[in-house]
C-alpha atoms as a PDB file:
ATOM      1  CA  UNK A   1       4.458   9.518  15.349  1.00  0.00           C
ATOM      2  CA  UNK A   2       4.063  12.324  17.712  1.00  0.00           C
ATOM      3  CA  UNK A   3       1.390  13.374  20.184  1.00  0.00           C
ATOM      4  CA  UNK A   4      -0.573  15.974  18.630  1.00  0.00           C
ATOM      5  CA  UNK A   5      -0.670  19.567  20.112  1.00  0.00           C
ATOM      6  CA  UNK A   6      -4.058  20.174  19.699  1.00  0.00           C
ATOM      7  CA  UNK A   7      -5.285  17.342  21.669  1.00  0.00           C
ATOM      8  CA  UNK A   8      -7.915  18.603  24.370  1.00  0.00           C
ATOM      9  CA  UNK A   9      -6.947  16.685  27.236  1.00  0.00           C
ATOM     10  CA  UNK A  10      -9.475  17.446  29.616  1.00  0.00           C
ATOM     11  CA  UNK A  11      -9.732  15.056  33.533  1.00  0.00           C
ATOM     12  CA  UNK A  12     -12.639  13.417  31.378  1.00  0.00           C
ATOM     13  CA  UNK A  13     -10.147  12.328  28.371  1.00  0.00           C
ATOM     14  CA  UNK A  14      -7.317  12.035  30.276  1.00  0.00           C
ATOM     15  CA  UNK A  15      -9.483   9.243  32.239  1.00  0.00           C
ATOM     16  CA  UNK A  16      -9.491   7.081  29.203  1.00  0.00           C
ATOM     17  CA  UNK A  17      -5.784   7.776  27.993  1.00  0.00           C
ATOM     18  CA  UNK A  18      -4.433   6.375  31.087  1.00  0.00           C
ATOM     19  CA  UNK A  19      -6.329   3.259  30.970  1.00  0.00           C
ATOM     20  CA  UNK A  20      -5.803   2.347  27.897  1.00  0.00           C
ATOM     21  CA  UNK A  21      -2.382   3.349  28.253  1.00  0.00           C
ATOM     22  CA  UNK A  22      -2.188   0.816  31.223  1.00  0.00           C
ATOM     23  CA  UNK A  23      -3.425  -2.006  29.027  1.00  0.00           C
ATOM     24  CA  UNK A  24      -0.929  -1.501  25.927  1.00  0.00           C
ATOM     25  CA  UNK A  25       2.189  -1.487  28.006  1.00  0.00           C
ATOM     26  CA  UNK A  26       1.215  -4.434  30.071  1.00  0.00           C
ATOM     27  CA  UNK A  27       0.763  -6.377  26.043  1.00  0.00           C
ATOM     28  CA  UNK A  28      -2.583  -6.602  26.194  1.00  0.00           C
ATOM     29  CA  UNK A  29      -4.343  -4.997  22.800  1.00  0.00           C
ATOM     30  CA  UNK A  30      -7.291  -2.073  23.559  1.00  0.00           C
ATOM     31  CA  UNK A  31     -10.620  -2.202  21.774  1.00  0.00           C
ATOM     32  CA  UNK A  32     -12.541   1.736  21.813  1.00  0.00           C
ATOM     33  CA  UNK A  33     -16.163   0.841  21.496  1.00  0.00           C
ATOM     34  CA  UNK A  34     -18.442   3.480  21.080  1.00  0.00           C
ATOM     35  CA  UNK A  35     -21.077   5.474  19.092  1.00  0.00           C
ATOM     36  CA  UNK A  36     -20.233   7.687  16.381  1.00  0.00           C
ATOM     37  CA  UNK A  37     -18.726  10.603  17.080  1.00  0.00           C
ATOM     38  CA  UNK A  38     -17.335   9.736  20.510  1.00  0.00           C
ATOM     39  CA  UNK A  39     -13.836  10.340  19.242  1.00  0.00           C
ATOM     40  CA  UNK A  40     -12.826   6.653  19.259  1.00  0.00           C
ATOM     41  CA  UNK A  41     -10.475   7.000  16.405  1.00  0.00           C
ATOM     42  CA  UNK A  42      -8.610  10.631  17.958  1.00  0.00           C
ATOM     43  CA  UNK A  43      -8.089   8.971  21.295  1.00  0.00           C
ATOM     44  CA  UNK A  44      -6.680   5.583  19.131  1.00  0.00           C
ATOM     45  CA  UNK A  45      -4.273   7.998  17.340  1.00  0.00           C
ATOM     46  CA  UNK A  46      -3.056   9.823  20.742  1.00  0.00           C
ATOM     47  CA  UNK A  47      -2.591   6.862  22.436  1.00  0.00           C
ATOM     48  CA  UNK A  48      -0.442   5.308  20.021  1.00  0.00           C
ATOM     49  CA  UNK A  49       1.730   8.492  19.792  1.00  0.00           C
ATOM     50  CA  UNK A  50       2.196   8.066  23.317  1.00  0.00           C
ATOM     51  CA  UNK A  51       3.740   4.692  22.764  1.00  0.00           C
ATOM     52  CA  UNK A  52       6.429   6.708  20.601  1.00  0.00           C
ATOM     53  CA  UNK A  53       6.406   3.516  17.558  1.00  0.00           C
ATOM     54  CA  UNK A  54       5.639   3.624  14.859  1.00  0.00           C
ATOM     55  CA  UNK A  55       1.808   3.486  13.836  1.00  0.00           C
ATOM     56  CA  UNK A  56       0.299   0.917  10.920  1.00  0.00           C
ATOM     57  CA  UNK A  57      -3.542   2.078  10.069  1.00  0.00           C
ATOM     58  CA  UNK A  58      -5.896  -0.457   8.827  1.00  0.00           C
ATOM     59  CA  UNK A  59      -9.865   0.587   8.384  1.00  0.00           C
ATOM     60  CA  UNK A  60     -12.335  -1.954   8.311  1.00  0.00           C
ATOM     61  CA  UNK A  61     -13.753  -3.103   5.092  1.00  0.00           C
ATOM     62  CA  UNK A  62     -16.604  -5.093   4.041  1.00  0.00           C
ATOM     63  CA  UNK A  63     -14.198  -6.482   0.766  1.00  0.00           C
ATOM     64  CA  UNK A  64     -11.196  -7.581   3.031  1.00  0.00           C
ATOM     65  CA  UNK A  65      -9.600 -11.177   3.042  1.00  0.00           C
ATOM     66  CA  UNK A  66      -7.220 -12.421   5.066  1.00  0.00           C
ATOM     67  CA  UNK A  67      -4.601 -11.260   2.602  1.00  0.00           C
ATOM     68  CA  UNK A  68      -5.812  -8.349   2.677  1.00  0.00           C
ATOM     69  CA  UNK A  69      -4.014  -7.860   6.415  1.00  0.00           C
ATOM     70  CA  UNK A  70      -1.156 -10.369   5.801  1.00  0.00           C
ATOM     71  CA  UNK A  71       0.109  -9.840   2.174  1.00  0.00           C
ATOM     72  CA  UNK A  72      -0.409 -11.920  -1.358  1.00  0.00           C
ATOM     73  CA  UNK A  73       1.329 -13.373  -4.409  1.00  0.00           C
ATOM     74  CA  UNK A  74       0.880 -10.290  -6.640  1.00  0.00           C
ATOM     75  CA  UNK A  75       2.822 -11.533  -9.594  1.00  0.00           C
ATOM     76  CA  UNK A  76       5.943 -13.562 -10.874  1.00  0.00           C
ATOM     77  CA  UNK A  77       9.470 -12.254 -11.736  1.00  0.00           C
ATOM     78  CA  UNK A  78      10.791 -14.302 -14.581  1.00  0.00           C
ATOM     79  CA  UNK A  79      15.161 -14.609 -15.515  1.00  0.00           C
ATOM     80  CA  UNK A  80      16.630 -15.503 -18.163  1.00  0.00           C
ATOM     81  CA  UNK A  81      20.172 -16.418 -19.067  1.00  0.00           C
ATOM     82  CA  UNK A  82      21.539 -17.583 -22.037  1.00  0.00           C
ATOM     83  CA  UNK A  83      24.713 -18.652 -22.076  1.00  0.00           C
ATOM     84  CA  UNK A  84      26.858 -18.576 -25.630  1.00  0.00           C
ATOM     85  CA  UNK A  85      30.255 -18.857 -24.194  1.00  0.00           C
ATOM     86  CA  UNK A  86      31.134 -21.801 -26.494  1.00  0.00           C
ATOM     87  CA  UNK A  87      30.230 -20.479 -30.163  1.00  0.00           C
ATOM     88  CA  UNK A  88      28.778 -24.097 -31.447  1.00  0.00           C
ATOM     89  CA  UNK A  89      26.992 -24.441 -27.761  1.00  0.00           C
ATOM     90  CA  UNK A  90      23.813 -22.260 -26.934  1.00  0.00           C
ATOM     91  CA  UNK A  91      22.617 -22.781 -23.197  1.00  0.00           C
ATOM     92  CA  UNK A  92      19.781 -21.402 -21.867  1.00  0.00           C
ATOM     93  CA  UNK A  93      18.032 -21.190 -18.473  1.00  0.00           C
ATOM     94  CA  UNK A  94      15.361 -20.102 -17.596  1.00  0.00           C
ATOM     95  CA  UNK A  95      13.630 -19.299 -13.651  1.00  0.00           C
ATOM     96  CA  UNK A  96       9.938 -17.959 -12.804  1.00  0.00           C
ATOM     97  CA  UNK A  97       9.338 -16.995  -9.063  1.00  0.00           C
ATOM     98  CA  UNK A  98       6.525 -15.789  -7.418  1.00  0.00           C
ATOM     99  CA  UNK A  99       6.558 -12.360  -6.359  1.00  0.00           C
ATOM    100  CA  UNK A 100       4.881 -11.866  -2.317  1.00  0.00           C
ATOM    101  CA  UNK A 101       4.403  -8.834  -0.669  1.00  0.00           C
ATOM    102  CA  UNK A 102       3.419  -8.299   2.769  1.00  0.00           C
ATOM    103  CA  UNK A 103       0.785  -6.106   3.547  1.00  0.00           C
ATOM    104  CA  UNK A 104       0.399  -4.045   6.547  1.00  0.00           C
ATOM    105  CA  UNK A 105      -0.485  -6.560   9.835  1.00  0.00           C
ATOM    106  CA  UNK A 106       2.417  -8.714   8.497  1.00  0.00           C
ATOM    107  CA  UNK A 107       4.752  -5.218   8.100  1.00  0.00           C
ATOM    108  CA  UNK A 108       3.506  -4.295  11.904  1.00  0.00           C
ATOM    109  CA  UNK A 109       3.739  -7.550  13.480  1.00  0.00           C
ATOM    110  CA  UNK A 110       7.607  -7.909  12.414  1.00  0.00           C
ATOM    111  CA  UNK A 111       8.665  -4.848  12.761  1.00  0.00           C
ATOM    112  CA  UNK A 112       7.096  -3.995  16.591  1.00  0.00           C
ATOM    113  CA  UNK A 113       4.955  -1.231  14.742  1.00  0.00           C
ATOM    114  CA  UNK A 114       1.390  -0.500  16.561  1.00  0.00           C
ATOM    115  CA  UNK A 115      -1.573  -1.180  14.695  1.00  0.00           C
ATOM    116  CA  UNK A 116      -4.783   0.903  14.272  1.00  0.00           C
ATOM    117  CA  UNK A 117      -7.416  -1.001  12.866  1.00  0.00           C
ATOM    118  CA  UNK A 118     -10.362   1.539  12.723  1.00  0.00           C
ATOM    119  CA  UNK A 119     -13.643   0.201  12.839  1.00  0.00           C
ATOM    120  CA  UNK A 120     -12.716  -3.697  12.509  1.00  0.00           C
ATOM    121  CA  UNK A 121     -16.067  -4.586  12.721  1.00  0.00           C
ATOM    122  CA  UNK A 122     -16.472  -3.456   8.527  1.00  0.00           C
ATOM    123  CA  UNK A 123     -14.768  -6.149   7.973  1.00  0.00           C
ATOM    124  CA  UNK A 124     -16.182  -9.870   7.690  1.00  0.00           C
ATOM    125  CA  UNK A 125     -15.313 -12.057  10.636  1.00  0.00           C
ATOM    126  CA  UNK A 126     -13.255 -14.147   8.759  1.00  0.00           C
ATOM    127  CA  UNK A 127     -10.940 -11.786   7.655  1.00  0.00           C
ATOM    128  CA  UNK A 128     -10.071 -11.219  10.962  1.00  0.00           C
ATOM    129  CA  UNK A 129      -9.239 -14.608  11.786  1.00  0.00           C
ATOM    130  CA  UNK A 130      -5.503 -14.173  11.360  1.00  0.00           C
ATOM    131  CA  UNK A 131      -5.441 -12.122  14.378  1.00  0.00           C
ATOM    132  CA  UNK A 132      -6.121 -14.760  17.212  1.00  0.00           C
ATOM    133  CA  UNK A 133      -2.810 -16.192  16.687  1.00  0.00           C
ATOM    134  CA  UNK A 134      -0.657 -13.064  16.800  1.00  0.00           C
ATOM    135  CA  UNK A 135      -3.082 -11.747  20.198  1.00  0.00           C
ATOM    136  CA  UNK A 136      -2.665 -14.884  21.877  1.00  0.00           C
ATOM    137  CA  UNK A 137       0.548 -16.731  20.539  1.00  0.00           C
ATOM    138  CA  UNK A 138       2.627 -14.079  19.342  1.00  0.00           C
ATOM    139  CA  UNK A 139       2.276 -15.898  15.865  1.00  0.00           C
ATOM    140  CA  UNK A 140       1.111 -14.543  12.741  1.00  0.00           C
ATOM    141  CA  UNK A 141       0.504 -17.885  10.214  1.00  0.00           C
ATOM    142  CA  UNK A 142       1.472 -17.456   6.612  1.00  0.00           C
ATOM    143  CA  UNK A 143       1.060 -18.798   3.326  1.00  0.00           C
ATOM    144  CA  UNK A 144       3.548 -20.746   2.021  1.00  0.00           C
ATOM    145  CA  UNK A 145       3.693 -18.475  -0.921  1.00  0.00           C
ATOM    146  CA  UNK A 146       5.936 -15.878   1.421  1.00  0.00           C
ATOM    147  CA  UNK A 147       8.886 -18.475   0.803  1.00  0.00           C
ATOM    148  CA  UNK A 148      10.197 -16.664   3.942  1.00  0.00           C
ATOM    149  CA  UNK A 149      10.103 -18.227   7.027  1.00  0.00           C
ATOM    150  CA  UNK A 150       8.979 -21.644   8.541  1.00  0.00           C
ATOM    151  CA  UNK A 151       4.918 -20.635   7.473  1.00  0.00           C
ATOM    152  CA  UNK A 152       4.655 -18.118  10.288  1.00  0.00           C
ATOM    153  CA  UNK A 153       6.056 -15.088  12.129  1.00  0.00           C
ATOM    154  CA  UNK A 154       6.819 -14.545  15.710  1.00  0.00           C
ATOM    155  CA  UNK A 155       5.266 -11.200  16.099  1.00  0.00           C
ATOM    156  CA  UNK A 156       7.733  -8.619  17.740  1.00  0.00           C
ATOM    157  CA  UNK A 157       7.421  -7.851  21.529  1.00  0.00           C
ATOM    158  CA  UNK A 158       6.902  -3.856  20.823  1.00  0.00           C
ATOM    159  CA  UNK A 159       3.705  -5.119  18.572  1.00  0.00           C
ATOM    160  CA  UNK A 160       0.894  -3.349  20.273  1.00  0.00           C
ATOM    161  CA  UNK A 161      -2.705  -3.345  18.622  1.00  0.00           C
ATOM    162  CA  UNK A 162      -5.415  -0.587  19.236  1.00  0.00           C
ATOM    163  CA  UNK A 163      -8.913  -1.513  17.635  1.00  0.00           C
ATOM    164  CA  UNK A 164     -12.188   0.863  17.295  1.00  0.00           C
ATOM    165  CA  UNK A 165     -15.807   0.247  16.118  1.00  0.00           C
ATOM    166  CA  UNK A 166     -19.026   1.313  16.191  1.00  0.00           C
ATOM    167  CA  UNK A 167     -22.094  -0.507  18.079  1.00  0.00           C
ATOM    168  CA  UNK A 168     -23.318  -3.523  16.307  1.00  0.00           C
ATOM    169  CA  UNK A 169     -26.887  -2.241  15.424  1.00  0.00           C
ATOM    170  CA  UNK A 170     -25.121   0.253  13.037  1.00  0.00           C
ATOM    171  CA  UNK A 171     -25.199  -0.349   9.289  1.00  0.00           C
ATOM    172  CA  UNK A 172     -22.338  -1.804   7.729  1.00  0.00           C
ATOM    173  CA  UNK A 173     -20.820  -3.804  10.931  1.00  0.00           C
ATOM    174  CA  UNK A 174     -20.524  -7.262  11.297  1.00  0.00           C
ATOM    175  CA  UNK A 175     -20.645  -9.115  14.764  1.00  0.00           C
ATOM    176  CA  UNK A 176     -17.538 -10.542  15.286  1.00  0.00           C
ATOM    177  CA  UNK A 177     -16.563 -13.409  17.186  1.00  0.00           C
ATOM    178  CA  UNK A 178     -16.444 -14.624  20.399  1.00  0.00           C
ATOM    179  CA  UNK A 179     -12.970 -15.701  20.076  1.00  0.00           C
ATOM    180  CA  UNK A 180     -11.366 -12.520  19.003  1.00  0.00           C
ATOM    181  CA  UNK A 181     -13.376 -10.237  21.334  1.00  0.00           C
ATOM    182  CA  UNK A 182     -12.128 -12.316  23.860  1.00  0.00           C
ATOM    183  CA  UNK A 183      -8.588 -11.553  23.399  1.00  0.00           C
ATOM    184  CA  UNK A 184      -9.421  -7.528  23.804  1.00  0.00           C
ATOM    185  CA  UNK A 185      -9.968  -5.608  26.979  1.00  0.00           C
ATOM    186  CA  UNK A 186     -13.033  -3.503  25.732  1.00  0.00           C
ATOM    187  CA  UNK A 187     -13.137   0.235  26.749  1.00  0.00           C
ATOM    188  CA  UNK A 188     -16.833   1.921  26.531  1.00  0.00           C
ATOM    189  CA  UNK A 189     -16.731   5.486  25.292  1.00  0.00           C
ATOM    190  CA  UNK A 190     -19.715   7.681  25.781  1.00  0.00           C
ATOM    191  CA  UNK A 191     -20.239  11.104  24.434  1.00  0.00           C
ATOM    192  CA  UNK A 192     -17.597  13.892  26.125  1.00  0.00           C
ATOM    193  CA  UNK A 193     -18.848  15.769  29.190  1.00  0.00           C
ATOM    194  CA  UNK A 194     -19.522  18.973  28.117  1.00  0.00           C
ATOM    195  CA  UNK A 195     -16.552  21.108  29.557  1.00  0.00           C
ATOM    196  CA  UNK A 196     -14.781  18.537  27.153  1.00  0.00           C
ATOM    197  CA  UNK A 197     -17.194  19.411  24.006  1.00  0.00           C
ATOM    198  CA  UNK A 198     -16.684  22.758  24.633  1.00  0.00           C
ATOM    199  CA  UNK A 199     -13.002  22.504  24.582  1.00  0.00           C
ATOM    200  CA  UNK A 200     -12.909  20.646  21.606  1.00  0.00           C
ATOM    201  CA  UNK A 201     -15.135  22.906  19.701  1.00  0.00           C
ATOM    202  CA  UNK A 202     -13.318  25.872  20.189  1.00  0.00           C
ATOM    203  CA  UNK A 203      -9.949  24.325  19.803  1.00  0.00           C
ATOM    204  CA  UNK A 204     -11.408  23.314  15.922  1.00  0.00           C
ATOM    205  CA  UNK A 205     -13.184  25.971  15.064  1.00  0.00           C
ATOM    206  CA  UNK A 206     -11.186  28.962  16.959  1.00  0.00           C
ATOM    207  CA  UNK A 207     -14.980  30.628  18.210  1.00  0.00           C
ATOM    208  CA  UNK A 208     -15.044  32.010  21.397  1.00  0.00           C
ATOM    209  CA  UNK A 209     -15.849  30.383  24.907  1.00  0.00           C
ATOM    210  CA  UNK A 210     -19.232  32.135  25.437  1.00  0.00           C
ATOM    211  CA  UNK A 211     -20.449  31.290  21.908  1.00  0.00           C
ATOM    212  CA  UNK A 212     -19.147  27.561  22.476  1.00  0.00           C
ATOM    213  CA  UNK A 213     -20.926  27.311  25.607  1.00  0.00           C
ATOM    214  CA  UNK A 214     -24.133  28.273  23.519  1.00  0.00           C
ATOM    215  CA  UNK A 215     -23.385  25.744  20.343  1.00  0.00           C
ATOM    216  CA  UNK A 216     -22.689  22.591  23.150  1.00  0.00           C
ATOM    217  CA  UNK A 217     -25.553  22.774  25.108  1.00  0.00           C
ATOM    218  CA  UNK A 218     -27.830  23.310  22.231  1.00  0.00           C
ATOM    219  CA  UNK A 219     -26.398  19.855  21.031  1.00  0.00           C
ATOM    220  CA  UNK A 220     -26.609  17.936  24.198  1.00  0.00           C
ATOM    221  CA  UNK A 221     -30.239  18.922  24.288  1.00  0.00           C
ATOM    222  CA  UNK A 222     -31.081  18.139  20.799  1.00  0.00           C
ATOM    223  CA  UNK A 223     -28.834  14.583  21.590  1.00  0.00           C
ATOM    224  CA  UNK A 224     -31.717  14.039  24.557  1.00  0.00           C
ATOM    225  CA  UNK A 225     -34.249  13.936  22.565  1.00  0.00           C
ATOM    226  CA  UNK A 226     -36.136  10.496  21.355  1.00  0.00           C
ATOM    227  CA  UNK A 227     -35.000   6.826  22.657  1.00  0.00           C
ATOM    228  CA  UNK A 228     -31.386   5.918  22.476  1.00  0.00           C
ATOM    229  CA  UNK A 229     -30.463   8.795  20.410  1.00  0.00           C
ATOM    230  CA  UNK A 230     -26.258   9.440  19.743  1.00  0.00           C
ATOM    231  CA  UNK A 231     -26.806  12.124  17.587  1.00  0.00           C
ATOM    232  CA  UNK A 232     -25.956  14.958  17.081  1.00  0.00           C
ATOM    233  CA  UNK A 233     -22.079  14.653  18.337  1.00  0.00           C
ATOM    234  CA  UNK A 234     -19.517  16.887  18.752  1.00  0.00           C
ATOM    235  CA  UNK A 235     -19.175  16.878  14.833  1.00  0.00           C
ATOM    236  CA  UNK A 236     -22.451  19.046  14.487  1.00  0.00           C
ATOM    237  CA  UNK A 237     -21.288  21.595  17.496  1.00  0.00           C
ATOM    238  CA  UNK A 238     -17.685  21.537  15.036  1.00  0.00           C
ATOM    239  CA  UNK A 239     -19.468  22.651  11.919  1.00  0.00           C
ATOM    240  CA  UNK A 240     -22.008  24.635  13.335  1.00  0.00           C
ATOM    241  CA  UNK A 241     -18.663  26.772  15.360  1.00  0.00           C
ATOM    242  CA  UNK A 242     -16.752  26.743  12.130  1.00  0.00           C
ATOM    243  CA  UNK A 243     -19.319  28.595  10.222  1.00  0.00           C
ATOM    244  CA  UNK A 244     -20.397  30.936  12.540  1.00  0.00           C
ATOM    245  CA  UNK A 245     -16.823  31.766  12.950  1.00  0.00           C
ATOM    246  CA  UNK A 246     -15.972  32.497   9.029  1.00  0.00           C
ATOM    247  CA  UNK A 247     -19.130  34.322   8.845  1.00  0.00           C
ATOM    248  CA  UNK A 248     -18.180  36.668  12.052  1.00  0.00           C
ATOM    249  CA  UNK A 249     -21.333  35.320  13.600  1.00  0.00           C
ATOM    250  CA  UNK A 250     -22.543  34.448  17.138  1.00  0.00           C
ATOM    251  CA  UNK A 251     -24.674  31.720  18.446  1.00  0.00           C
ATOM    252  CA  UNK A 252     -27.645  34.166  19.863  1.00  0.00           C
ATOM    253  CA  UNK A 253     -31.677  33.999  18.894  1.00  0.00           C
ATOM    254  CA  UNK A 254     -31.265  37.564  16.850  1.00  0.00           C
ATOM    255  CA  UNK A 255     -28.090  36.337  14.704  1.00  0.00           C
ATOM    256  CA  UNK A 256     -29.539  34.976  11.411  1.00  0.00           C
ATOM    257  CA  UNK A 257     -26.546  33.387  10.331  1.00  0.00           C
ATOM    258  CA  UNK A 258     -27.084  31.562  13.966  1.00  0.00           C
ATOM    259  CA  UNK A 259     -30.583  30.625  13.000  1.00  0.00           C
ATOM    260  CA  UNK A 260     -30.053  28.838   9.559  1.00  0.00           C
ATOM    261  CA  UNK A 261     -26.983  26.932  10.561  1.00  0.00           C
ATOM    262  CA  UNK A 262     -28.187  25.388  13.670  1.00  0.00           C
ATOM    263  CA  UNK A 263     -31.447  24.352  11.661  1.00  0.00           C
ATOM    264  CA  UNK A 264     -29.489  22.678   8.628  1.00  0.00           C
ATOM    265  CA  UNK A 265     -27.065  20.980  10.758  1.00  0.00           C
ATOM    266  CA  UNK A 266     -29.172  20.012  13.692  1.00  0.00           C
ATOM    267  CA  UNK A 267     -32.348  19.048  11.908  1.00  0.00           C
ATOM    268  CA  UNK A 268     -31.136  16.338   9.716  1.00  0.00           C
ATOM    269  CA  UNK A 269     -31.283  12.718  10.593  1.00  0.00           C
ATOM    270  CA  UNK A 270     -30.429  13.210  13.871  1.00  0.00           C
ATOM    271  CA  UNK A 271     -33.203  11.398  15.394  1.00  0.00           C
ATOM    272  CA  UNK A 272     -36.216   9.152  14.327  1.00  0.00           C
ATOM    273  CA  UNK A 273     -38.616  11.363  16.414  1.00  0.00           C
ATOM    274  CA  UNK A 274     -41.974  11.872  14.457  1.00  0.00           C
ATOM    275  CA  UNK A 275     -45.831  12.930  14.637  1.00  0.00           C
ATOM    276  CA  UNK A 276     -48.065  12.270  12.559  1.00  0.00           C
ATOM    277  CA  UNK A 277     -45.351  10.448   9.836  1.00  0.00           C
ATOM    278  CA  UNK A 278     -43.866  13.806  10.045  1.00  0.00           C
ATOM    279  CA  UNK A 279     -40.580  14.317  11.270  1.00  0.00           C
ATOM    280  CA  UNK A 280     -40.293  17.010  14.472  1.00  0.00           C
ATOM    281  CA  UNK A 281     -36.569  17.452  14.987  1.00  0.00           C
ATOM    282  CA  UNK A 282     -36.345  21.118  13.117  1.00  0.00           C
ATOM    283  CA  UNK A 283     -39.063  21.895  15.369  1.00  0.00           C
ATOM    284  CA  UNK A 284     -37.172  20.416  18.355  1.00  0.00           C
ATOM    285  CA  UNK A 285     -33.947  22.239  17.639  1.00  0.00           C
ATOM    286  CA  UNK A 286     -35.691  25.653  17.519  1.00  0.00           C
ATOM    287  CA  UNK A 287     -37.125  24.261  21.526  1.00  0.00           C
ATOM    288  CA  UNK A 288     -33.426  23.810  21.929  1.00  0.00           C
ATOM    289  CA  UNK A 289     -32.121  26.960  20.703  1.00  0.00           C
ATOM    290  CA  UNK A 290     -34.632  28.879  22.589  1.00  0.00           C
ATOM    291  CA  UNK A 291     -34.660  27.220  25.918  1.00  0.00           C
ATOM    292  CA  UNK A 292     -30.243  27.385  26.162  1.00  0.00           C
ATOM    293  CA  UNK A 293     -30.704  31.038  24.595  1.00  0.00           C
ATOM    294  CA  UNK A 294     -33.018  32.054  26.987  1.00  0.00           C
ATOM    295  CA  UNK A 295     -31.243  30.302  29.694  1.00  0.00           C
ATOM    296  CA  UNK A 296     -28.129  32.279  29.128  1.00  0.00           C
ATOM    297  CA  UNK A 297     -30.091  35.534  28.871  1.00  0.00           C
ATOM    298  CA  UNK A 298     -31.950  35.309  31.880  1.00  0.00           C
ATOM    299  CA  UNK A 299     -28.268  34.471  33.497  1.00  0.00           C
ATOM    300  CA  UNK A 300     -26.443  37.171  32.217  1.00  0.00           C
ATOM    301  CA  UNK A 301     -29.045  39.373  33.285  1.00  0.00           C
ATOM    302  CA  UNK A 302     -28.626  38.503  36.926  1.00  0.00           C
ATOM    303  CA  UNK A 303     -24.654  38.503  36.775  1.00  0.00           C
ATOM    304  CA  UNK A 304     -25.295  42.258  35.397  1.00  0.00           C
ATOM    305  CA  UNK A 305     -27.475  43.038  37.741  1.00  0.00           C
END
């Protein structure tokens, strides 16, 4: 796996690549915690290119067993021989073996791959049992059923782990335990800094700095409003670039295609701020819109000037 090209690496990003960068190569495995959007699972990704093995990607699930990460019996392969060499003697034998096949944690562990497991937290805590042997140890315990091996594997040295989730409160995550969360070193990811966002946004969407400048702020003040708000992220200031970019639009108060995209894509769900029982938020991301648009007027103005 190779670094990607169109990584933004700003002094913000960088920060975080070179910590956890610090932590892999001295064996210890790196836990991205964050909110949504925070770009948890791109940094996991980069990181792991950096590494230069190869990568094993495992997303959290609710469903997940044990075997799930190790491997299972998925079968049995039967042979037969019959054996008629003498004419007047028939001999017959007959053999029925279990089939196992490892599934990816084994395949990483033995081979010195590095795993991604996105969002571990999906998954119930005792799924994730089987890795607090292979983080502390070096051990991954099997079933008997592998019919390899002594019951376990000694994980390789080049085995490097890189896990990501999202904060507890959110729907779908388990809390894990104590035990395994002791065996990470936790890194806390925040939203980007905005020369960061802005970066990012035009690198995938292809719009233009000025407009960019526009779409990010608008975001980060919509993302200030109510208590403990994450959203919007950097995924609305995305989609609202993309469009106005295969529309030939801008992100000004007179461009209509401006006006409708920043309202569907800003207004929904992204905060629990209401009046009355009413939600408020399209009515807070016109506020936005006007305040950074008028902002950047009145600023331009005095550079022409």
């Amino acid at each position: 796996m190779e670094a990607s090209d169109g990584f933004v690496c700003t002094p913000y990003v960088e920060s975080y690549v070179e910590r956890a960068l610090a932590y892999l190569e001295a064996g210890y495995p790196v836990h991205l915690s964050g909110p949504a959007g925070t770009g948890k699972t791109t940094l996991a990704f980069h990181v792991a290119a950096l590494l230069n093995r190869p990568v094993t990607l495992i997303h959290g699930d609710d469903e997940f067993g044990s075997s799930d990460l190790v491997g299972r019996d998925s079968g049995y392969n039967r042979q037969k021989v019959v054996d008629n060499y003498i004419h007047s003697v028939l001999k017959t034998e007959e053999v029925m073996r279990s089939v196992w096949v490892d599934n990816r944690l084994t395949t990483a562990c033995q081979n010195g791959f590095t795993l991604i497991y996105d969002e571990f937290t999906r998954s119930r805590p005792e799924a994730n049992n089987v890795l607090l042997s292979v983080l502390e140890e070096g051990i991954l315990n099997l079933p008997r059923l592998r019919g390899v091996g002594q019951g376990y594997l000694e994980v390789s040295p080049h085995f490097r782990a890189i896990f990501t989730s999202n904060p507890e409160e959110y729907a779908g995550t388990h809390k894990t335990q104590d035990a395994l969360m002791d065996r990470l070193i936790t890194i806390q990811l925040g939203h980007f800094d905005r020369e960061t966002e802005i970066r990012v946004a035009m690198a995938r969407s292809g719009i233009a700095r000025d407009d960019a400048e526009v779409i990010v702020d608008i975001v980060r003040e919509v993302r200030g409003v109510g208590v403990s708000n994450h959203r919007p992220t950097i995924r609305a200031a995305i989609a609202v670039s993309k469009v106005l970019v295969r529309r030939n639009a801008h992100a000004r108060n007179d461009d209509p295609v401006f006006l409708w995209v920043c309202k569907d894509v800003l207004s929904a769900n992204t905060a629990k701020v209401t009046k009355g029982g009413e939600s408020v938020m399209a009515e807070r991301v016109q506020e936005a819109m006007h305040k950074v648009c008028g902002l950047r007027t009145g600023a331009d103005r005095v550079r022409g000037g």
